[in-house]
Protein backbone atom coordinates (compact mmCIF):
# COMPACT_ATOMS: atom_id res chain seq x y z
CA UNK A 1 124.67 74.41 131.61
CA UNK A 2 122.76 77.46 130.24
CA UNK A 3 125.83 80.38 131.58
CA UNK A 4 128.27 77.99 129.87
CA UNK A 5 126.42 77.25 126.63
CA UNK A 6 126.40 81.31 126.57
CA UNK A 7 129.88 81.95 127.64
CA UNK A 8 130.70 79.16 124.95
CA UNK A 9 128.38 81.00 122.21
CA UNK A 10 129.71 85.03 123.02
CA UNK A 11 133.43 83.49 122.64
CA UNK A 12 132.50 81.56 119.47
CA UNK A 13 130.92 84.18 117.78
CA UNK A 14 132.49 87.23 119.34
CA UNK A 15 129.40 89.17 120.79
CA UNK A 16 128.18 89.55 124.01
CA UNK A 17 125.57 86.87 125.62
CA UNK A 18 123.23 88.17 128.66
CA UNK A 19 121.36 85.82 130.64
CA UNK A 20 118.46 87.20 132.70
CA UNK A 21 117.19 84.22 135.35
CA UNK A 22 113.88 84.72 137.27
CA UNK A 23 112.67 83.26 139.86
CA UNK A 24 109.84 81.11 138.40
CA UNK A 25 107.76 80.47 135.24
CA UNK A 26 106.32 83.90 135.22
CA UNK A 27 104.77 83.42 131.29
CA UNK A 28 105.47 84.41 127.93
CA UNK A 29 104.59 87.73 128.10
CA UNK A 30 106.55 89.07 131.24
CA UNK A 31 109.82 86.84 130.26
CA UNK A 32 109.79 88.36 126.75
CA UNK A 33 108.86 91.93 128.25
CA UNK A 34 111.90 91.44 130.72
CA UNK A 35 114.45 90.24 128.36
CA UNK A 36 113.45 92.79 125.45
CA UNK A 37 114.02 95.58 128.21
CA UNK A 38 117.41 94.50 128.94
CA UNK A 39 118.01 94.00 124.94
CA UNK A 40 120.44 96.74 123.20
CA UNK A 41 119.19 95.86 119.47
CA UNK A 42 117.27 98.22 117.56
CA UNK A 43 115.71 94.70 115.84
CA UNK A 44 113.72 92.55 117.97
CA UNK A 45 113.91 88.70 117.40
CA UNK A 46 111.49 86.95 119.67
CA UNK A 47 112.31 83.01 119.19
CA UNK A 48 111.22 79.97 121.32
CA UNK A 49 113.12 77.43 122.83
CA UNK A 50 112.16 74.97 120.92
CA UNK A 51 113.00 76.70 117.62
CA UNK A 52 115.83 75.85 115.82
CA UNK A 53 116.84 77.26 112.33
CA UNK A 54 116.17 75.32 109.20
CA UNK A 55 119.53 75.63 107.75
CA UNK A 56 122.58 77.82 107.75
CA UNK A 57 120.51 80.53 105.16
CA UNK A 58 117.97 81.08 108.06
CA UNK A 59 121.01 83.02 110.03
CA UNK A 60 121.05 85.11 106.94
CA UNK A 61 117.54 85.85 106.41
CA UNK A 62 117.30 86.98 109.83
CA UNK A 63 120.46 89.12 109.55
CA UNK A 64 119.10 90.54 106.69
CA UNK A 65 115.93 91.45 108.35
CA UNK A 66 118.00 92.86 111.39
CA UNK A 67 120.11 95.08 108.80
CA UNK A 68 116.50 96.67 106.78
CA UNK A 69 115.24 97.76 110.40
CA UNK A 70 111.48 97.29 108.84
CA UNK A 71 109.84 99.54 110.90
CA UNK A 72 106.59 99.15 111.01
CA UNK A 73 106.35 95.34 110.36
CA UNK A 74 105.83 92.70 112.44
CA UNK A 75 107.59 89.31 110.63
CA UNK A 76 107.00 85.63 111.33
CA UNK A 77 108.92 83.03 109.50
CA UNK A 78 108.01 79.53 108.22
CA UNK A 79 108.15 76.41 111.30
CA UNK A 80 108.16 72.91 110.11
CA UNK A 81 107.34 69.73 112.58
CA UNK A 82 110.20 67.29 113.15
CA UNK A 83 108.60 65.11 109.93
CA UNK A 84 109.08 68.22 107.72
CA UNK A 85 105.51 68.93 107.11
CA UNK A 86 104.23 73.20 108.07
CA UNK A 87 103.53 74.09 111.57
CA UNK A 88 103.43 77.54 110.53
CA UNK A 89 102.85 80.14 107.48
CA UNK A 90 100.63 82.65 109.32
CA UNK A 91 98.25 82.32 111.64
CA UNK A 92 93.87 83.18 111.51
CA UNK A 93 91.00 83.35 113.76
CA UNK A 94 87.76 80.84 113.93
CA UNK A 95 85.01 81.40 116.01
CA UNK A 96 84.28 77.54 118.17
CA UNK A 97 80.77 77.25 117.01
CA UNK A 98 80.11 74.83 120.47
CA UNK A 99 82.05 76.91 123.05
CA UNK A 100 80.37 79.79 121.44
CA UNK A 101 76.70 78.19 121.58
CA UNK A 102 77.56 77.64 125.51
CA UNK A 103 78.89 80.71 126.38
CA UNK A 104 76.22 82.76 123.99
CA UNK A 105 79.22 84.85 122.90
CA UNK A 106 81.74 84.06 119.98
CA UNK A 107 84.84 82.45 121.63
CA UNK A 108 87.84 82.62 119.05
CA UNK A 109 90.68 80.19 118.58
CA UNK A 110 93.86 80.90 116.29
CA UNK A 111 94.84 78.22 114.08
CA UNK A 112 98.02 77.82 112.03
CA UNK A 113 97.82 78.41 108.14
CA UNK A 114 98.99 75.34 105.72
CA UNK A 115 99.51 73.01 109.32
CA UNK A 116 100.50 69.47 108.78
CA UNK A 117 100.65 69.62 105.08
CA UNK A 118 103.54 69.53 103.02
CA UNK A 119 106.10 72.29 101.90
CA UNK A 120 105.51 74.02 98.98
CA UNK A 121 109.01 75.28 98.56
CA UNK A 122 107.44 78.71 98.05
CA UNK A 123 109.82 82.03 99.06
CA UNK A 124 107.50 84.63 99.55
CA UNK A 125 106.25 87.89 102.24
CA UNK A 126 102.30 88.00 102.26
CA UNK A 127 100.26 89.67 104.58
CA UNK A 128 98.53 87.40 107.15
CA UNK A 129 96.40 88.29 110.37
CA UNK A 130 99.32 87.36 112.88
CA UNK A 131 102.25 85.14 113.47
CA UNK A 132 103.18 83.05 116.08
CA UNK A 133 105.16 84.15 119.31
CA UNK A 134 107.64 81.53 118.84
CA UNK A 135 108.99 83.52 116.15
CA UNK A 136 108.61 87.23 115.31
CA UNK A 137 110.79 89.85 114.38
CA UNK A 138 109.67 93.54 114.78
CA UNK A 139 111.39 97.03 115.49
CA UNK A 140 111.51 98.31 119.31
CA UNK A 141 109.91 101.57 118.66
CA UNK A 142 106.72 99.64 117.46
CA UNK A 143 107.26 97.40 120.24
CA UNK A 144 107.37 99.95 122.74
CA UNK A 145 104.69 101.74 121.32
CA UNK A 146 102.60 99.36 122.38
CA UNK A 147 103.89 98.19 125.49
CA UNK A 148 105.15 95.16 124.54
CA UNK A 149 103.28 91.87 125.52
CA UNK A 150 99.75 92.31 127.45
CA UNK A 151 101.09 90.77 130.81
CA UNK A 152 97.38 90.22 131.68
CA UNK A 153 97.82 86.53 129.65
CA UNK A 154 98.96 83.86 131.75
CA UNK A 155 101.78 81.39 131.06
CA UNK A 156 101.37 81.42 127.33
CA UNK A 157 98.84 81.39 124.31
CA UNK A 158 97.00 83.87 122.62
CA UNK A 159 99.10 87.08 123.53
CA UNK A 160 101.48 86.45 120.16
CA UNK A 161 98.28 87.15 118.34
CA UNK A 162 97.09 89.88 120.93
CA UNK A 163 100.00 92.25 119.99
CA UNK A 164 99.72 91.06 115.84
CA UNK A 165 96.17 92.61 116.19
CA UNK A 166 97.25 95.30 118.10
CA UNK A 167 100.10 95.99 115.12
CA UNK A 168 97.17 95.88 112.97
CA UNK A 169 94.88 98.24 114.80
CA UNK A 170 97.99 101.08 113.70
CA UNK A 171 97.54 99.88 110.17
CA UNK A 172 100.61 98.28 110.87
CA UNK A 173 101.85 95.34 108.29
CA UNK A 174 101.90 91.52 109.50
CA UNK A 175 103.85 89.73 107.35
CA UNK A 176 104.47 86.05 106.63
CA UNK A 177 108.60 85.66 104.96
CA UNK A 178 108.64 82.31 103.54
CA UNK A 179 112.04 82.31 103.42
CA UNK A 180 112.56 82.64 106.82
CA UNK A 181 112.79 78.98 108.17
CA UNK A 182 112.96 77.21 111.28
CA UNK A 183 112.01 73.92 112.82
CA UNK A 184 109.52 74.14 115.67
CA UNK A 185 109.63 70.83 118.10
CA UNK A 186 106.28 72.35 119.65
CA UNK A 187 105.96 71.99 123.56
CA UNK A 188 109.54 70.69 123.60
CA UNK A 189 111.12 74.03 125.72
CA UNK A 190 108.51 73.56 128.49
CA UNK A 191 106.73 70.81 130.77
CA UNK A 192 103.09 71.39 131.01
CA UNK A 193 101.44 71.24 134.33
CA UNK A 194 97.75 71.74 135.15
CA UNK A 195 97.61 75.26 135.73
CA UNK A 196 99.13 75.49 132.18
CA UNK A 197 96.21 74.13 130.68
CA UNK A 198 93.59 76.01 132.84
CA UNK A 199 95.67 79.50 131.87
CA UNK A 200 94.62 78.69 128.37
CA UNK A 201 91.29 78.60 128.76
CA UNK A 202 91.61 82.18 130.71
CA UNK A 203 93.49 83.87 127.76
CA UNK A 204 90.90 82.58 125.10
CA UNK A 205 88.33 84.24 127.15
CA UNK A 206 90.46 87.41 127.87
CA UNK A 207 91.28 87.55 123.78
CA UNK A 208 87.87 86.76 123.09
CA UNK A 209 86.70 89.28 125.23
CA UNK A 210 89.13 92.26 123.98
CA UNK A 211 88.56 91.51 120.04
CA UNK A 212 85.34 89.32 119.20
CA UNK A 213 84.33 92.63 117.73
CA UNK A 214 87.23 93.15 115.35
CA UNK A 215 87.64 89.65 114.48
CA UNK A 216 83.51 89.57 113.51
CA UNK A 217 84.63 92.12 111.14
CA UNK A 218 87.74 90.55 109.81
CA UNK A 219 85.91 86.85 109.13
């Protein structure tokens, strides 16, 4: 279904549509790192599965971006749940204050900014401390610069805000473009097994680990 959906897509639109298969679910980081290798585009768009553009004008923000090549900029968009309330305008860091009591260090979460309430109709760029993975748009020579995706995150969570920190660290911008819109029907593109939710509890640790010191400073 996939090769014809993409044969059916490159005729449509007249481009060319490659498909890269592996031979398991080998994580966010190394399926992004694999496909971005393989990629031909100066402009990066990292974009989920269960993403979907808001309306025809989010083909032409995202064109647009492709066309500025903003180099040195790391862009997330604005996701809205199936009910049309925000998923996403940004995304922060919050220390658990019980995790953190038991482990006597800081372990961080991200949350979403403005999640679950309504749209303000806003149509803005503002710096934020990251963006989420399931949709970012970025040059390749920043990307590359920094190696893409840390591979050392399993399955999925917390590297999207691993490599927005690591943008940072360059004095690199993180932006927020309101007017970049897409639906998000979160934990729709995957099922979730076991191991899934143990992985998370790894890569909170591992990001913990690698920036409580940073993000101490930045709260």
């Amino acid at each position: 279904v996939l090769h014809r959906d993409a044969e059916l897509a490159a005729y449509l639109f007249e481009t060319s549509v490659s498909v890269i298969s592996l031979n398991q679910n080998t994580g966010f980081s190394y399926a992004n790192n694999v496909g971005i290798a393989h990629a031909k585009g100066q402009t990066i768009v990292v974009i989920n599965p269960d993403v979907f553009p808001y309306d025809g004008a989010s083909f032409g923000v995202l064109a647009g971006l492709a066309q500025q090549q903003t180099r040195r900029a790391l862009i997330g968009g604005k996701l809205f749940y199936a009910d049309g309330t925000v998923m996403h305008e940004g995304m922060y860091f919050i220390a658990d204050p019980r995790l953190s009591a038991l482990a006597r260090a800081k372990v961080w979460t991200v949350e979403h900014l403005r999640k679950g309430f309504p749209d303000l109709g806003d149509n803005h760029t503002a710096a934020v401390p990251a963006v989420s993975g399931a949709l970012m748009v970025l040059d390749r020579a920043e990307y590359d610069a920094l190696g893409g995706f840390d591979e050392q995150f399993i399955y999925g969570h917390y590297e999207d805000a691993d490599l927005c920190l690591r943008f940072a660290e360059k004095n690199w911008k993180v932006l927020y473009d309101a007017s970049l819109t897409f639906w998000r029907y979160e934990g729709r593109g995957s099922i979730k097994r076991p191991e899934h939710a143990g992985a998370v509890h790894f890569n909170r640790w591992l990001f913990s680990r690698k920036w409580t010191t940073r993000l101490s400073r930045l709260n």
